[in-house]
Protein backbone atom coordinates (compact mmCIF):
# COMPACT_ATOMS: atom_id res chain seq x y z
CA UNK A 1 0.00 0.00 0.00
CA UNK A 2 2.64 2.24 0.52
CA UNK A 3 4.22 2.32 -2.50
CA UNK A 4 0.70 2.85 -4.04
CA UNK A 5 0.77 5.70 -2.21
CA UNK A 6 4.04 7.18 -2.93
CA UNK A 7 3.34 6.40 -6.59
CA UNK A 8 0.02 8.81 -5.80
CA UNK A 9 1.32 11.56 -4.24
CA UNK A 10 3.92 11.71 -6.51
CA UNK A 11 1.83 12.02 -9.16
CA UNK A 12 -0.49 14.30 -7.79
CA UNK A 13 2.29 16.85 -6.88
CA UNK A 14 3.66 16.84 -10.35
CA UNK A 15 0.49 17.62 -11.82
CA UNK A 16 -0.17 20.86 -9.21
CA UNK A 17 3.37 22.28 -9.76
CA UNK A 18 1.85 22.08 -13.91
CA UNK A 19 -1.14 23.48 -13.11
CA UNK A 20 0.64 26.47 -10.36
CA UNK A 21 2.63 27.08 -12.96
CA UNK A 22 -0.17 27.84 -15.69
CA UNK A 23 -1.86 30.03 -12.99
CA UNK A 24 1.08 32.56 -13.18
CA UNK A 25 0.55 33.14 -17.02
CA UNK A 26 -3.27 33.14 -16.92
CA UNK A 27 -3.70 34.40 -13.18
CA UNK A 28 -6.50 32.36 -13.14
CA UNK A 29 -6.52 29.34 -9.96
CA UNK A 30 -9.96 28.32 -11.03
CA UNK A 31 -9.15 24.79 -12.67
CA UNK A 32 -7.63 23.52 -9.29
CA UNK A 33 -11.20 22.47 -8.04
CA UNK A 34 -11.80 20.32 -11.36
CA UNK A 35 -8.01 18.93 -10.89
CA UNK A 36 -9.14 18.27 -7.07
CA UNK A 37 -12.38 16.04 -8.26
CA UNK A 38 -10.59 14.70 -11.32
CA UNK A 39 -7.13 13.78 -9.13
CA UNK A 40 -9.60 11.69 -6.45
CA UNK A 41 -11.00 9.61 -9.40
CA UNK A 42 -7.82 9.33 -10.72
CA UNK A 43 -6.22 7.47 -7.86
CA UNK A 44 -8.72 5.65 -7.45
CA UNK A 45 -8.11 3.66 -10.90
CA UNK A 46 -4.82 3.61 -9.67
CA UNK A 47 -5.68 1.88 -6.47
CA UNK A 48 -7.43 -0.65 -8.38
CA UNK A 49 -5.34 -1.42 -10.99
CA UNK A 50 -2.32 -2.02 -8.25
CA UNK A 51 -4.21 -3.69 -5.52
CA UNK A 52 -4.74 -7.00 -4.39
CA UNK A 53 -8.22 -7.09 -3.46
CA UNK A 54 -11.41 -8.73 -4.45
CA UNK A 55 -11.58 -7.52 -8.10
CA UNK A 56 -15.16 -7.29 -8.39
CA UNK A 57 -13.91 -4.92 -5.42
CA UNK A 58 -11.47 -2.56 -6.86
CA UNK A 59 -13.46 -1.94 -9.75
CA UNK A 60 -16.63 -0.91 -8.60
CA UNK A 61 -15.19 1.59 -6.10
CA UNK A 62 -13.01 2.89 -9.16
CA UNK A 63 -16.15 2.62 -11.14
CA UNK A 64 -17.95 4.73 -8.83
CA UNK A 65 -15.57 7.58 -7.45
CA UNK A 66 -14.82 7.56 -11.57
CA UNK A 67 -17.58 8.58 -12.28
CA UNK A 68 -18.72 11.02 -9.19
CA UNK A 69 -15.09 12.44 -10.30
CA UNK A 70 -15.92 12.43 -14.12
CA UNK A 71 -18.95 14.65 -12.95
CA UNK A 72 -18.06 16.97 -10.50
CA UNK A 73 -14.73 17.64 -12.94
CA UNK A 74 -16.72 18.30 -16.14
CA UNK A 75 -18.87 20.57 -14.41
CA UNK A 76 -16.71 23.12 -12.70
CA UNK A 77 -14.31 22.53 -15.82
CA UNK A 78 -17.51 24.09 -17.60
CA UNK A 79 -19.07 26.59 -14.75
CA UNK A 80 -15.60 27.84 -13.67
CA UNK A 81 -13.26 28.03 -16.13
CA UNK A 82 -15.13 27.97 -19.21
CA UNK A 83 -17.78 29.90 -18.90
CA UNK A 84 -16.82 31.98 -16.05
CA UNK A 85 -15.98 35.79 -16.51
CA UNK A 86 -13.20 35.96 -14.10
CA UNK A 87 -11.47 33.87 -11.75
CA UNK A 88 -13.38 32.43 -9.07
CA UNK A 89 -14.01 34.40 -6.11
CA UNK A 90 -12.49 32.75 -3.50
CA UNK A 91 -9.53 32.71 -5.41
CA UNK A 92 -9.55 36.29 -6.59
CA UNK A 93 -9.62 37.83 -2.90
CA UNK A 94 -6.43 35.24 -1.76
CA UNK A 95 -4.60 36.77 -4.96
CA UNK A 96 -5.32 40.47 -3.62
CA UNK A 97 -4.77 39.62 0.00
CA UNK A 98 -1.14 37.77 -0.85
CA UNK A 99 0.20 40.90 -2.76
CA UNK A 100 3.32 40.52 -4.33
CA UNK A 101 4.26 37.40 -3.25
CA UNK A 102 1.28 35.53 -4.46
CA UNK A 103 2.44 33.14 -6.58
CA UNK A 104 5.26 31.76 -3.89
CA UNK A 105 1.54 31.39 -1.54
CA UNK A 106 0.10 29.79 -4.49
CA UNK A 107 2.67 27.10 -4.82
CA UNK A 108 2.34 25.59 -1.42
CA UNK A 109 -1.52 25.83 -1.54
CA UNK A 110 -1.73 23.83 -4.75
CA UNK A 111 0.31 21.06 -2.93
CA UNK A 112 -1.53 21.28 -0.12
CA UNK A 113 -4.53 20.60 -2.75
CA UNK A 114 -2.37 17.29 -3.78
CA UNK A 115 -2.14 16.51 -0.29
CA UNK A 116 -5.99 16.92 0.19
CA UNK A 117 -7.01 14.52 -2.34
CA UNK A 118 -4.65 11.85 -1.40
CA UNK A 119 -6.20 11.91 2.22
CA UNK A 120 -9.46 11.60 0.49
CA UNK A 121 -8.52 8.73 -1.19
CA UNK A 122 -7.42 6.65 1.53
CA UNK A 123 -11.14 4.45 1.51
CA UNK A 124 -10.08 3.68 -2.08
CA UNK A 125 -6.90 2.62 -0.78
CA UNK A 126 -8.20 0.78 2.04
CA UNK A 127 -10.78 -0.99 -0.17
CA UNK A 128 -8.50 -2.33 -3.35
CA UNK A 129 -6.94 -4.54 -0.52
CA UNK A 130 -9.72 -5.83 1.10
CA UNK A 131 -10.09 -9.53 -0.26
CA UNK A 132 -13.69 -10.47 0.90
CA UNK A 133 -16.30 -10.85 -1.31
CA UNK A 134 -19.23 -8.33 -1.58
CA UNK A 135 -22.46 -8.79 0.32
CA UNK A 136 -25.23 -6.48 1.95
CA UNK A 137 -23.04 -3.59 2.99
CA UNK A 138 -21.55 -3.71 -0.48
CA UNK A 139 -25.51 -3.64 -2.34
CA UNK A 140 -26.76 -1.18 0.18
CA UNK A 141 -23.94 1.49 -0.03
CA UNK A 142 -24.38 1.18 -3.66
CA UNK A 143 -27.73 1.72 -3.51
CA UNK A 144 -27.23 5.17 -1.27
CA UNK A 145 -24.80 5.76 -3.68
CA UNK A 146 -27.13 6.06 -6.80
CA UNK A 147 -29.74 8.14 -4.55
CA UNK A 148 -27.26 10.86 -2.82
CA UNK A 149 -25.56 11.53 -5.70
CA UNK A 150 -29.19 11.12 -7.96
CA UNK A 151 -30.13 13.99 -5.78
CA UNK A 152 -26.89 15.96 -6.38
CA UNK A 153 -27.29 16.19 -9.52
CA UNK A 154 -30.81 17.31 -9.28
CA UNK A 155 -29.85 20.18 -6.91
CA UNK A 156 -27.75 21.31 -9.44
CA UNK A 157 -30.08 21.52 -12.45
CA UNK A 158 -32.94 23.35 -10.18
CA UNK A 159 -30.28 25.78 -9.46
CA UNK A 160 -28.92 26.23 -12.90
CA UNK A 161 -32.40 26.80 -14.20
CA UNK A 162 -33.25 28.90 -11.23
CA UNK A 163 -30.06 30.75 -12.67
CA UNK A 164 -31.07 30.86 -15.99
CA UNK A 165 -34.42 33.20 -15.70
CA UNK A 166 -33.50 36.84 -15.63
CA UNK A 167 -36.21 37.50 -13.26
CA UNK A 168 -34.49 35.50 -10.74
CA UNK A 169 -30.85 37.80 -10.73
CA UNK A 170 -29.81 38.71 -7.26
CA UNK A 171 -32.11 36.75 -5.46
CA UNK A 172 -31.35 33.51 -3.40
CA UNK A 173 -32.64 29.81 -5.08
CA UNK A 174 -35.75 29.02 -2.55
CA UNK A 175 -37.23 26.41 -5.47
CA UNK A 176 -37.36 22.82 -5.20
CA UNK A 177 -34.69 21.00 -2.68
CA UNK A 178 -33.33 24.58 -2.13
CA UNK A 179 -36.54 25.32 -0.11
CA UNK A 180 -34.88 23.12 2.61
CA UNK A 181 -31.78 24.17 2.52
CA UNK A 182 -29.12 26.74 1.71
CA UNK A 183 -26.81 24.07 0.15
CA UNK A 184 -28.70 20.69 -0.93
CA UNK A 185 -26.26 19.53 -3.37
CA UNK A 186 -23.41 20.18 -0.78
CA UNK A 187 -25.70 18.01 1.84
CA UNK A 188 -25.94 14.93 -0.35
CA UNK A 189 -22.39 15.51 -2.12
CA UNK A 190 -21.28 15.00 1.96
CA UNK A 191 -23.89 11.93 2.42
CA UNK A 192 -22.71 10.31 -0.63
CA UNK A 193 -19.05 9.60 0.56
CA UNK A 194 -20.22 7.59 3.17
CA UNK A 195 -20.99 5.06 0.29
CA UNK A 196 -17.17 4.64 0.09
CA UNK A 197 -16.29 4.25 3.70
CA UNK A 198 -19.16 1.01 3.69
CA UNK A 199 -17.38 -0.43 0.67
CA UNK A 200 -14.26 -0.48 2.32
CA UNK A 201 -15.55 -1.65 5.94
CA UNK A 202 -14.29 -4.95 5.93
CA UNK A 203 -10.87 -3.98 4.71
CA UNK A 204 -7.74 -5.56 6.72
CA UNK A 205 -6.95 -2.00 7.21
């Protein structure tokens, strides 16, 4: 496991130096939340194409956190860099408060993004070497799987057509799940993971 590991974080370092380094021609740190989704898939098909564990296993937790990360990616890929007017925000207001020495502040957070998604693929870790079959746990977190993530992708379209009537500009999304709460497709994006931690429950590790 360690090695898979090393092999990760290697990996995931080189390709945050790339993308720090494109931020100081474009000034634009936008893309690291798709490389953040994308780099947690990735390792993930790494996990399971170097493990030992039940193969039926490996696979379906690659299959699924492939395709959660396939998602999520694609989308801020499209809502943040693509068709965004400016850099995001968040990362707009660290550029002004870091000044001059920005891109030296820059450098360490991007690895402290690599760092961040190899922590969150440590279930994915922990499940390519778990050599039991699957059972109950396995069809059940499946199952809450498919409905979490069902319903964060449903969050998202009533927000983006919320977003898409003028009549709606500069007011707050109270339509659909959003009646219930401020966030809904943060709420079940949180639920969902625990899908992962019951797939690798009856790892050695």
């Amino acid at each position: 496991m360690l090695h898979q590991l090393v092999i990760a974080g290697a990996a995931l370092s080189i390709v945050m130096w790339i993308l720090w380094w494109i931020q100081t021609r474009t000034r634009d740190a936008s893309s690291v939340d798709a490389a953040w989704a994308l780099g947690i898939g990735a390792c993930a098909v790494w996990y399971a194409a170097s493990g030992e564990g039940e193969f039926a296993r490996r696979w379906l937790l690659a299959g699924m956190i492939g395709t959660w990360a396939v998602r999520l990616g694609l989308h801020l890929i499209i809502d943040r860099v693509v068709k965004a007017p400016a850099e995001d925000g968040r990362y707009a207001a660290m550029r002004a408060h870091w000044g001059t020495g920005v891109n030296a502040h820059f450098s360490w957070f991007y690895q402290a993004q690599a760092g961040g998604v190899l922590l969150f693929s440590l279930p994915f870790l922990v499940g390519a070497d778990d050599l039991s079959p699957l059972g109950v746990i396995d069809a059940i977190a499946v199952g809450w799987w498919f409905a979490t993530l069902g319903l964060v992708a449903l969050a998202d379209r009533q927000l983006a057509r919320w977003r898409s009537d003028p009549a709606n500009r500069g007011r707050t999304c109270r339509g659909g799940l959003w009646r219930y709460s401020r966030h809904p497709n943060y709420f079940f994006e949180w639920l969902h993971w625990f899908a992962y931690v019951a797939l690798a429950w009856g790892g050695p590790h």
